[in-house]
PDB file of N, CA and C in Angstrom:
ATOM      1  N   UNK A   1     -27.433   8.098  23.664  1.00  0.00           N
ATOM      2  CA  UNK A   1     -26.251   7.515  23.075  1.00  0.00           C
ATOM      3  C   UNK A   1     -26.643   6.366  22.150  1.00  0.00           C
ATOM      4  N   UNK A   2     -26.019   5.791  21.093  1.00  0.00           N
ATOM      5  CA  UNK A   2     -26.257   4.838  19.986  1.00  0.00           C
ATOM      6  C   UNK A   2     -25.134   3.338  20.302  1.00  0.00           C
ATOM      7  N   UNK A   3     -25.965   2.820  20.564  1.00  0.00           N
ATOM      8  CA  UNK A   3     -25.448   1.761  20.820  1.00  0.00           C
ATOM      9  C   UNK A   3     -24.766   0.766  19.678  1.00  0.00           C
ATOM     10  N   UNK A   4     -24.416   1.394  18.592  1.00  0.00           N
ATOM     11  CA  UNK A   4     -24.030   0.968  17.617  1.00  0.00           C
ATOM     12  C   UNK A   4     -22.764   0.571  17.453  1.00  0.00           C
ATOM     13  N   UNK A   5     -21.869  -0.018  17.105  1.00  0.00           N
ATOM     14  CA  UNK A   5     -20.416  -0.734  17.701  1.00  0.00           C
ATOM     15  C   UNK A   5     -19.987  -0.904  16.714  1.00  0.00           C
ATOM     16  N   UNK A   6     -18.420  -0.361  16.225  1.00  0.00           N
ATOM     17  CA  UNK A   6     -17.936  -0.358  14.646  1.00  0.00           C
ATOM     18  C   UNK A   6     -16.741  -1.398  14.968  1.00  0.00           C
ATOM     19  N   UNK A   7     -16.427  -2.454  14.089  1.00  0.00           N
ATOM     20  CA  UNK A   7     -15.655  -3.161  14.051  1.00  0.00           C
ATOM     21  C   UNK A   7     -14.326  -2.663  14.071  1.00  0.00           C
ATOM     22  N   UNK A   8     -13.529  -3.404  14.676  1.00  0.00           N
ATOM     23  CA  UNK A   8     -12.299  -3.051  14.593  1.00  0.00           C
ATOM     24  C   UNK A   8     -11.169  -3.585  14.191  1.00  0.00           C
ATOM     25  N   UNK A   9     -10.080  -2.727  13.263  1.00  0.00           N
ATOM     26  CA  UNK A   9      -9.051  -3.586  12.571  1.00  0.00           C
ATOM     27  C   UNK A   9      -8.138  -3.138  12.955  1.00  0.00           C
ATOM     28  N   UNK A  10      -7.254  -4.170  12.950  1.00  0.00           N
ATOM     29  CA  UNK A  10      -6.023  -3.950  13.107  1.00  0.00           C
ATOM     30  C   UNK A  10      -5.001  -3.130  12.786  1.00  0.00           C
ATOM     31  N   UNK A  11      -3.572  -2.485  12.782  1.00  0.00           N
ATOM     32  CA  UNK A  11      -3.144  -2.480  11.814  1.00  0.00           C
ATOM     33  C   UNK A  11      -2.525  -2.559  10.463  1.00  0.00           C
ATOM     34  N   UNK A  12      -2.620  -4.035  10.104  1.00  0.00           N
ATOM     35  CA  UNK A  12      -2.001  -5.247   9.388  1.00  0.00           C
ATOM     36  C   UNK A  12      -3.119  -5.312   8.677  1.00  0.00           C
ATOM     37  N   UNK A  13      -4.212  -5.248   8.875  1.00  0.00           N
ATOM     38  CA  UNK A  13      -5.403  -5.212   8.449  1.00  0.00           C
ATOM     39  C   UNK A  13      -5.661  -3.810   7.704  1.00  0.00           C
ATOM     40  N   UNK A  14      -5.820  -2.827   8.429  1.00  0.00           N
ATOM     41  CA  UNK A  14      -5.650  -1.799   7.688  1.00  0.00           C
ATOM     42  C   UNK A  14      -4.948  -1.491   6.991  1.00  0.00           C
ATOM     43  N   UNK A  15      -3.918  -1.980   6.791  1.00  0.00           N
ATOM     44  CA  UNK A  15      -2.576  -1.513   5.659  1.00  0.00           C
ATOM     45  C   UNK A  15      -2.647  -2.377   4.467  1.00  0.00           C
ATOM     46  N   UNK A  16      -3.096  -3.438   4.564  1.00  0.00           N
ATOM     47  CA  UNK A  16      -3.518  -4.451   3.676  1.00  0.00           C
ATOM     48  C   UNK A  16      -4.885  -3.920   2.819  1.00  0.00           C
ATOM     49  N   UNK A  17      -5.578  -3.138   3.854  1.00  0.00           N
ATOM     50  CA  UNK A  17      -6.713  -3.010   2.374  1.00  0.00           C
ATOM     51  C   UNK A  17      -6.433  -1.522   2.030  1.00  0.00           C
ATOM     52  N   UNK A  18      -5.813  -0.876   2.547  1.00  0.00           N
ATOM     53  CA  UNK A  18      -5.057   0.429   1.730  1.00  0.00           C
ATOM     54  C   UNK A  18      -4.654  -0.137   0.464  1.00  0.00           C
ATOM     55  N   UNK A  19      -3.801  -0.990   0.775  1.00  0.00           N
ATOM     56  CA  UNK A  19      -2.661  -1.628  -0.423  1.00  0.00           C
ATOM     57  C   UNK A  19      -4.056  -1.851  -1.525  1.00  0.00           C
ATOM     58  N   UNK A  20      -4.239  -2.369  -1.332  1.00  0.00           N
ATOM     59  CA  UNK A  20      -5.639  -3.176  -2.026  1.00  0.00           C
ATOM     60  C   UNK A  20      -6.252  -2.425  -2.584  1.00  0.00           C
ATOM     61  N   UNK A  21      -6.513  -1.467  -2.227  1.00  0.00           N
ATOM     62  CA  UNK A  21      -7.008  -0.123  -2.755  1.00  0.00           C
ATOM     63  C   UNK A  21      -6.441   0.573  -3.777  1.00  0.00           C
ATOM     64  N   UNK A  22      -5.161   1.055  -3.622  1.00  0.00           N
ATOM     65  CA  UNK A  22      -3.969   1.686  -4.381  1.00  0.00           C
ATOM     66  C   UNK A  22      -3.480   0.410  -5.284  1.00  0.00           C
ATOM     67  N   UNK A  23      -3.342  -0.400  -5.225  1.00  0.00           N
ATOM     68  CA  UNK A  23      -3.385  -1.739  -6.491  1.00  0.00           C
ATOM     69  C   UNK A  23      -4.305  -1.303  -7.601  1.00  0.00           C
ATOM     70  N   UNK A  24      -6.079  -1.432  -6.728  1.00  0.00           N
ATOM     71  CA  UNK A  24      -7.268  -1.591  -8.246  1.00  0.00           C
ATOM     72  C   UNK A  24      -6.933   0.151  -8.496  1.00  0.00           C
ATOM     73  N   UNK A  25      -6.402   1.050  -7.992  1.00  0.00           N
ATOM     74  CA  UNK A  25      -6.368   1.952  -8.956  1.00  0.00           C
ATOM     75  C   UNK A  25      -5.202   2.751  -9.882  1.00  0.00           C
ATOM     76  N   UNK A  26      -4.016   1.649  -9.295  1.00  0.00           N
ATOM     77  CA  UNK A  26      -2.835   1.848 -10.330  1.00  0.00           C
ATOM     78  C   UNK A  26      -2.990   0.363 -11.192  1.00  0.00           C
ATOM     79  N   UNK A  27      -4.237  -0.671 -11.135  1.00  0.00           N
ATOM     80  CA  UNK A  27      -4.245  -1.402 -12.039  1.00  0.00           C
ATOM     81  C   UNK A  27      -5.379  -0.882 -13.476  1.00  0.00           C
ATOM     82  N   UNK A  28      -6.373  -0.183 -12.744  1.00  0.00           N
ATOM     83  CA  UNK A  28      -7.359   0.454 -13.617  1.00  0.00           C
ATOM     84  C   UNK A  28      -6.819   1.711 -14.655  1.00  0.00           C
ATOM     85  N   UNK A  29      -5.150   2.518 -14.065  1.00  0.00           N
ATOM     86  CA  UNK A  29      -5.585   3.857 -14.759  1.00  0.00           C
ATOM     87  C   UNK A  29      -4.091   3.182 -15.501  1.00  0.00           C
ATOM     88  N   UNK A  30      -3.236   2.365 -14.947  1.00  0.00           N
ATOM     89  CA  UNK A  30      -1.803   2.568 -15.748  1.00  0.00           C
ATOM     90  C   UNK A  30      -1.001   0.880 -15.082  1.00  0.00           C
ATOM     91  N   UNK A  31      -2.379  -0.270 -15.770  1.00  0.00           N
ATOM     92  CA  UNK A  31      -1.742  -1.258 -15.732  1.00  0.00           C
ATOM     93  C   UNK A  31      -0.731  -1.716 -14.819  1.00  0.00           C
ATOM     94  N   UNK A  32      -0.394  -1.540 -13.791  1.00  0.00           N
ATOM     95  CA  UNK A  32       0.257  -2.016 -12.707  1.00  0.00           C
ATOM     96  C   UNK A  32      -0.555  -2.673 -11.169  1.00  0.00           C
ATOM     97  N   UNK A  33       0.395  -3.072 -10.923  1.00  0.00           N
ATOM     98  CA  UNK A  33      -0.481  -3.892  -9.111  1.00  0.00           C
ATOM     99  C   UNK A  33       0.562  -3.158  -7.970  1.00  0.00           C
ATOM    100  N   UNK A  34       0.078  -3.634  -7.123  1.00  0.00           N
ATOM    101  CA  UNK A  34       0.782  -3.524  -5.808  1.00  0.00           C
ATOM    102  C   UNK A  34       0.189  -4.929  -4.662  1.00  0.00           C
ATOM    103  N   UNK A  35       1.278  -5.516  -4.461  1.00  0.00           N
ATOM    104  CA  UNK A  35       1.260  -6.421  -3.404  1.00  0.00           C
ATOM    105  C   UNK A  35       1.800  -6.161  -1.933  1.00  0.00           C
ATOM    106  N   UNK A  36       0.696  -6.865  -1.195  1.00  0.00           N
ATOM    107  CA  UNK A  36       2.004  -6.644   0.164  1.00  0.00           C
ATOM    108  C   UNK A  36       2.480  -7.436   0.461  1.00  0.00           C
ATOM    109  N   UNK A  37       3.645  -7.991   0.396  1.00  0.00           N
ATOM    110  CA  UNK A  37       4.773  -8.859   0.865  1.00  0.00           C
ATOM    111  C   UNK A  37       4.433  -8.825   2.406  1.00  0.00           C
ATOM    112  N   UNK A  38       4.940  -8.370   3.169  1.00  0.00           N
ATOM    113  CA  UNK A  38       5.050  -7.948   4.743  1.00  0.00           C
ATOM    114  C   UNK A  38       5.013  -7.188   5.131  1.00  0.00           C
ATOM    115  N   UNK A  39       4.588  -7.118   6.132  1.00  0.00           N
ATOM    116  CA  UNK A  39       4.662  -6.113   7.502  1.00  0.00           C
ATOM    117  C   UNK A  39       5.826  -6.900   8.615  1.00  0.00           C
ATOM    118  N   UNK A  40       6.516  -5.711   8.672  1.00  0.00           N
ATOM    119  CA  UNK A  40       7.695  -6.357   9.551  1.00  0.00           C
ATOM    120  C   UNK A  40       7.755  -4.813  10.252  1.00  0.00           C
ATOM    121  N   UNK A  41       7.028  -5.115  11.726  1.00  0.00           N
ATOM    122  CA  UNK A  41       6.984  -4.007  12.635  1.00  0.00           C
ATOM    123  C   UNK A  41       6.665  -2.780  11.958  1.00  0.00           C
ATOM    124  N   UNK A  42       7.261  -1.572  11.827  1.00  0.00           N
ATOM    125  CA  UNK A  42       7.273  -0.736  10.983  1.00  0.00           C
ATOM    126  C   UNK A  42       7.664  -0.188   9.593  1.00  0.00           C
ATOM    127  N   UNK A  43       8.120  -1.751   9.259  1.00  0.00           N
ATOM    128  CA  UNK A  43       8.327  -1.828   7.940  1.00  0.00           C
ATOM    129  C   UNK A  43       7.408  -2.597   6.559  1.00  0.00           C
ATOM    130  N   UNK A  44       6.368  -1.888   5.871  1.00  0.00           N
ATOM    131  CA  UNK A  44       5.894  -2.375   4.569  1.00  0.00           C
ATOM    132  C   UNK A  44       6.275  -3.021   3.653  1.00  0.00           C
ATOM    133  N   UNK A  45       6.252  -4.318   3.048  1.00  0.00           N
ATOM    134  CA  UNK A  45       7.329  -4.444   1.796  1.00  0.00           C
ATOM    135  C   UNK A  45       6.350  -4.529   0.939  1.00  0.00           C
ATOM    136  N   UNK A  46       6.521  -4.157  -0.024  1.00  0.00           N
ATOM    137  CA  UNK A  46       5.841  -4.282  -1.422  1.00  0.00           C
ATOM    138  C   UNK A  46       6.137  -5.018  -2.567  1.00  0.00           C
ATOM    139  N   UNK A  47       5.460  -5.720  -3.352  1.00  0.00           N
ATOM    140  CA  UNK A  47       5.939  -5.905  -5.155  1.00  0.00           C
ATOM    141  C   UNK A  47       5.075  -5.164  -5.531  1.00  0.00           C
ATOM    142  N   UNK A  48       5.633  -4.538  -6.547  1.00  0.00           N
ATOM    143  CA  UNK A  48       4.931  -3.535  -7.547  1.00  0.00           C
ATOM    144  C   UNK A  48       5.062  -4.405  -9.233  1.00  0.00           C
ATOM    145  N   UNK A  49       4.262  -4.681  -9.458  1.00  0.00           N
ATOM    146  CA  UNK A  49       3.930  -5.672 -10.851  1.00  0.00           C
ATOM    147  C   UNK A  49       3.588  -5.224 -11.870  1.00  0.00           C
ATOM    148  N   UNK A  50       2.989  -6.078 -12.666  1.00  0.00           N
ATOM    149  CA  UNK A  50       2.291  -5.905 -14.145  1.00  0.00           C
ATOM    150  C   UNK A  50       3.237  -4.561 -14.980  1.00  0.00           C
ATOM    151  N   UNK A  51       2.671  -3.647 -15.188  1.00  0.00           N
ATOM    152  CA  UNK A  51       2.935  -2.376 -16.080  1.00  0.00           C
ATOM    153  C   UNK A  51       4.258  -1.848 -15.210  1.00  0.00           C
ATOM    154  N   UNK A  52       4.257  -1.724 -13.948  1.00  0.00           N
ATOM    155  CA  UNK A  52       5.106  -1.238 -12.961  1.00  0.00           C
ATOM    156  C   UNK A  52       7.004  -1.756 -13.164  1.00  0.00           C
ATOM    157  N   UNK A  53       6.722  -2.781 -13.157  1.00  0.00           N
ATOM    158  CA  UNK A  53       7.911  -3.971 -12.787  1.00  0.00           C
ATOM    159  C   UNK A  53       9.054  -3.249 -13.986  1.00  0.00           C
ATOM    160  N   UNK A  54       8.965  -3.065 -15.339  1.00  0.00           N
ATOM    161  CA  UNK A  54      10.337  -2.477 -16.128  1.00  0.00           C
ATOM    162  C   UNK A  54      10.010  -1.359 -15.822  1.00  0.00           C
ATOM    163  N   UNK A  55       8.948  -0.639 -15.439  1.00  0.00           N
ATOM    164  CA  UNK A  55       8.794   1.151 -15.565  1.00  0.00           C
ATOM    165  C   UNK A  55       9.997   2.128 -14.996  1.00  0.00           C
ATOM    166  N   UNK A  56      10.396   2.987 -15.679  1.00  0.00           N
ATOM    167  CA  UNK A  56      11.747   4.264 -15.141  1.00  0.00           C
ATOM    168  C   UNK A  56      11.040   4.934 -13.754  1.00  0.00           C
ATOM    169  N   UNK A  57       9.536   4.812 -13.753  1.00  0.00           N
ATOM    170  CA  UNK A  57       9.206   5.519 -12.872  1.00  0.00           C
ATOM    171  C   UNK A  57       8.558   4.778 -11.934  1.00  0.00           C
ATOM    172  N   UNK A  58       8.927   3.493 -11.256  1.00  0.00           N
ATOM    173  CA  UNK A  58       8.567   2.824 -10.283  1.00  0.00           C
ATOM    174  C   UNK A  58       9.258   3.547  -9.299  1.00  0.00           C
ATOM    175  N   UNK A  59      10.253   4.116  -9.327  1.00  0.00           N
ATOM    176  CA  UNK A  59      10.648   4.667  -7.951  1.00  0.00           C
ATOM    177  C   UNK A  59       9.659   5.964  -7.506  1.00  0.00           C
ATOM    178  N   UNK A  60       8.981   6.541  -8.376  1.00  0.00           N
ATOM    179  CA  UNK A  60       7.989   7.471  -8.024  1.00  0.00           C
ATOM    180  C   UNK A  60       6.738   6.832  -7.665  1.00  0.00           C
ATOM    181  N   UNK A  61       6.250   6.312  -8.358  1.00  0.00           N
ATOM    182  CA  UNK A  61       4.628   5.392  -7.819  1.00  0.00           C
ATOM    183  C   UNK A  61       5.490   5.096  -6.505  1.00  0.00           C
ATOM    184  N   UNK A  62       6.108   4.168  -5.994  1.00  0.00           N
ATOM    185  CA  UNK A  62       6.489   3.117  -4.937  1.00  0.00           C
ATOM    186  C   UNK A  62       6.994   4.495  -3.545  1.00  0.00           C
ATOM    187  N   UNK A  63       7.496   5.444  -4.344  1.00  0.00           N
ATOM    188  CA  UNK A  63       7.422   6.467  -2.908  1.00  0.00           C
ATOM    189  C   UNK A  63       6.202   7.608  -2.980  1.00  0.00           C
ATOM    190  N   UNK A  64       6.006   8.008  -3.675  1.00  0.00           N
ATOM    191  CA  UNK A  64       4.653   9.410  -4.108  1.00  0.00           C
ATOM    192  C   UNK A  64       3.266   8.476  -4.053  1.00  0.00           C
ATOM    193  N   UNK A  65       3.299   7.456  -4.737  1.00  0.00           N
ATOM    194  CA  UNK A  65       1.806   6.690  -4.538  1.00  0.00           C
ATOM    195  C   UNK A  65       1.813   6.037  -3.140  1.00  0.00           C
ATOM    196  N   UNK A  66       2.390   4.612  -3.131  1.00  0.00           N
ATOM    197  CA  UNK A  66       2.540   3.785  -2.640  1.00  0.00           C
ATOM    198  C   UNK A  66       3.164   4.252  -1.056  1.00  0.00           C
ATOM    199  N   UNK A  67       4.442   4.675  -0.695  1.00  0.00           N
ATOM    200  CA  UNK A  67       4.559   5.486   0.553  1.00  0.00           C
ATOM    201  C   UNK A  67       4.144   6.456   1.441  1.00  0.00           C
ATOM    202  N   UNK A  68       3.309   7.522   0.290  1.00  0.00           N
ATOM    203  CA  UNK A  68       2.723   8.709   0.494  1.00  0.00           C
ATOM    204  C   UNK A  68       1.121   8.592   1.191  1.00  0.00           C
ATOM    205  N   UNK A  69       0.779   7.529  -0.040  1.00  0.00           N
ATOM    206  CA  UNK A  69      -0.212   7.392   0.968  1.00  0.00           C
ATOM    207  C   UNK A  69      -0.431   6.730   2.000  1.00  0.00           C
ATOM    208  N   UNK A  70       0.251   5.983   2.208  1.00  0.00           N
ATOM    209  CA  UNK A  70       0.307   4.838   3.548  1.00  0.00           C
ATOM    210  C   UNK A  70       0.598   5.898   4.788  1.00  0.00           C
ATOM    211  N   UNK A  71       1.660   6.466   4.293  1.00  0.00           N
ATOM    212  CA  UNK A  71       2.074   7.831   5.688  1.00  0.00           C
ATOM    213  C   UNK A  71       1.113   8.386   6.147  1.00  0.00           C
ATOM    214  N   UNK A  72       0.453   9.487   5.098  1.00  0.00           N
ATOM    215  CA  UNK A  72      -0.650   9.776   5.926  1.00  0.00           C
ATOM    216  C   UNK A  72      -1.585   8.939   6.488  1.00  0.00           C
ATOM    217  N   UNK A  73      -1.709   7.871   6.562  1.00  0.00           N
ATOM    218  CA  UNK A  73      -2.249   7.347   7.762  1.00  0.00           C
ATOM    219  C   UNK A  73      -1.849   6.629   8.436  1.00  0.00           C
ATOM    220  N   UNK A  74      -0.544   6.206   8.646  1.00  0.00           N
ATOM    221  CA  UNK A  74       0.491   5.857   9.426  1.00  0.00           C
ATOM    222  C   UNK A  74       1.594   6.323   8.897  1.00  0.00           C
ATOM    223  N   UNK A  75       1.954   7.419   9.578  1.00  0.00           N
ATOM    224  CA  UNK A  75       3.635   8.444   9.774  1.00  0.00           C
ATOM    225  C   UNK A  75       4.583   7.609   9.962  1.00  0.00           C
ATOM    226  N   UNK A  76       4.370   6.535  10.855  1.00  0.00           N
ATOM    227  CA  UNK A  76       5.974   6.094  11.540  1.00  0.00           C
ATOM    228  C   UNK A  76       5.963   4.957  10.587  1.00  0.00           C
ATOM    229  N   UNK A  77       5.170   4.589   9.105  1.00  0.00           N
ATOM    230  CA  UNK A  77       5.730   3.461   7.956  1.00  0.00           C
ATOM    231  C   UNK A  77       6.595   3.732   7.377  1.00  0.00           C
ATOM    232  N   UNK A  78       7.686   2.846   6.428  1.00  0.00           N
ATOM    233  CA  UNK A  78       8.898   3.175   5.902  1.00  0.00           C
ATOM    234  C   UNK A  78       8.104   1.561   5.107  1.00  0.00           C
ATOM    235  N   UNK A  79       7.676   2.416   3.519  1.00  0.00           N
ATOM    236  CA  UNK A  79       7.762   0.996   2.270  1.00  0.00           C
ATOM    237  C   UNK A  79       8.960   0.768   1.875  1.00  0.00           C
ATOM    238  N   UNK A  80       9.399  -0.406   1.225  1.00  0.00           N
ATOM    239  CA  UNK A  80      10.489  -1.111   0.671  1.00  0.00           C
ATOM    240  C   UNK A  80       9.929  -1.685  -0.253  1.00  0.00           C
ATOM    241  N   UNK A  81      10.127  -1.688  -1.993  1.00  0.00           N
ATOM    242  CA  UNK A  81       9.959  -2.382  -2.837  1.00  0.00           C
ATOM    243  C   UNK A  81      11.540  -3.641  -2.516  1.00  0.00           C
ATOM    244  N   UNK A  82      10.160  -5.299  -3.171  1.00  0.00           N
ATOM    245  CA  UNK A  82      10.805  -5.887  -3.009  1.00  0.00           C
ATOM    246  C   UNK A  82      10.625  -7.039  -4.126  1.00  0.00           C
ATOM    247  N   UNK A  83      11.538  -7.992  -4.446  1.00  0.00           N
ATOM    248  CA  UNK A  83      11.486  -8.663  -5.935  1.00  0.00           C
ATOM    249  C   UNK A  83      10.549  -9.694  -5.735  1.00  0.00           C
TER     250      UNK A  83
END
């Protein structure tokens, strides 16, 4: 057996560097950010910025990017863009 021991995060922690993640690459391909406001139990809040903030299609990034991927790795999240 390997006595090797992997750190462990939270889930506040983990959802935070998801976010973080999905930020540098809706800031790299189409000028926008993503922040996390809170975690409130099972609820995410987000600001979605820069390029994002007037866009027609923030309601798609913020549920198809931003929700979609958070689900698959936590099902029971529900994001909320917030001002």
């Amino acid at each position: 057996m390997s006595d090797i021991q992997f750190p462990r995060f939270t889930k506040e922690e983990q959802i935070s560097a998801l976010i973080d993640q999905l930020s540098a690459y809706i800031e790299q391909y189409h000028g926008g950010t993503v922040e996390l406001v809170a975690i409130e139990g099972n609820e995410v809040k987000v600001h979605l910025g820069g390029a994002c903030e007037c866009c027609p299609l923030l309601p798609a990034t913020l549920q198809g990017w931003v929700a979609g991927t958070l689900r698959q790795f936590f099902p029971d999240v529900t994001v909320t863009s917030v001002d």
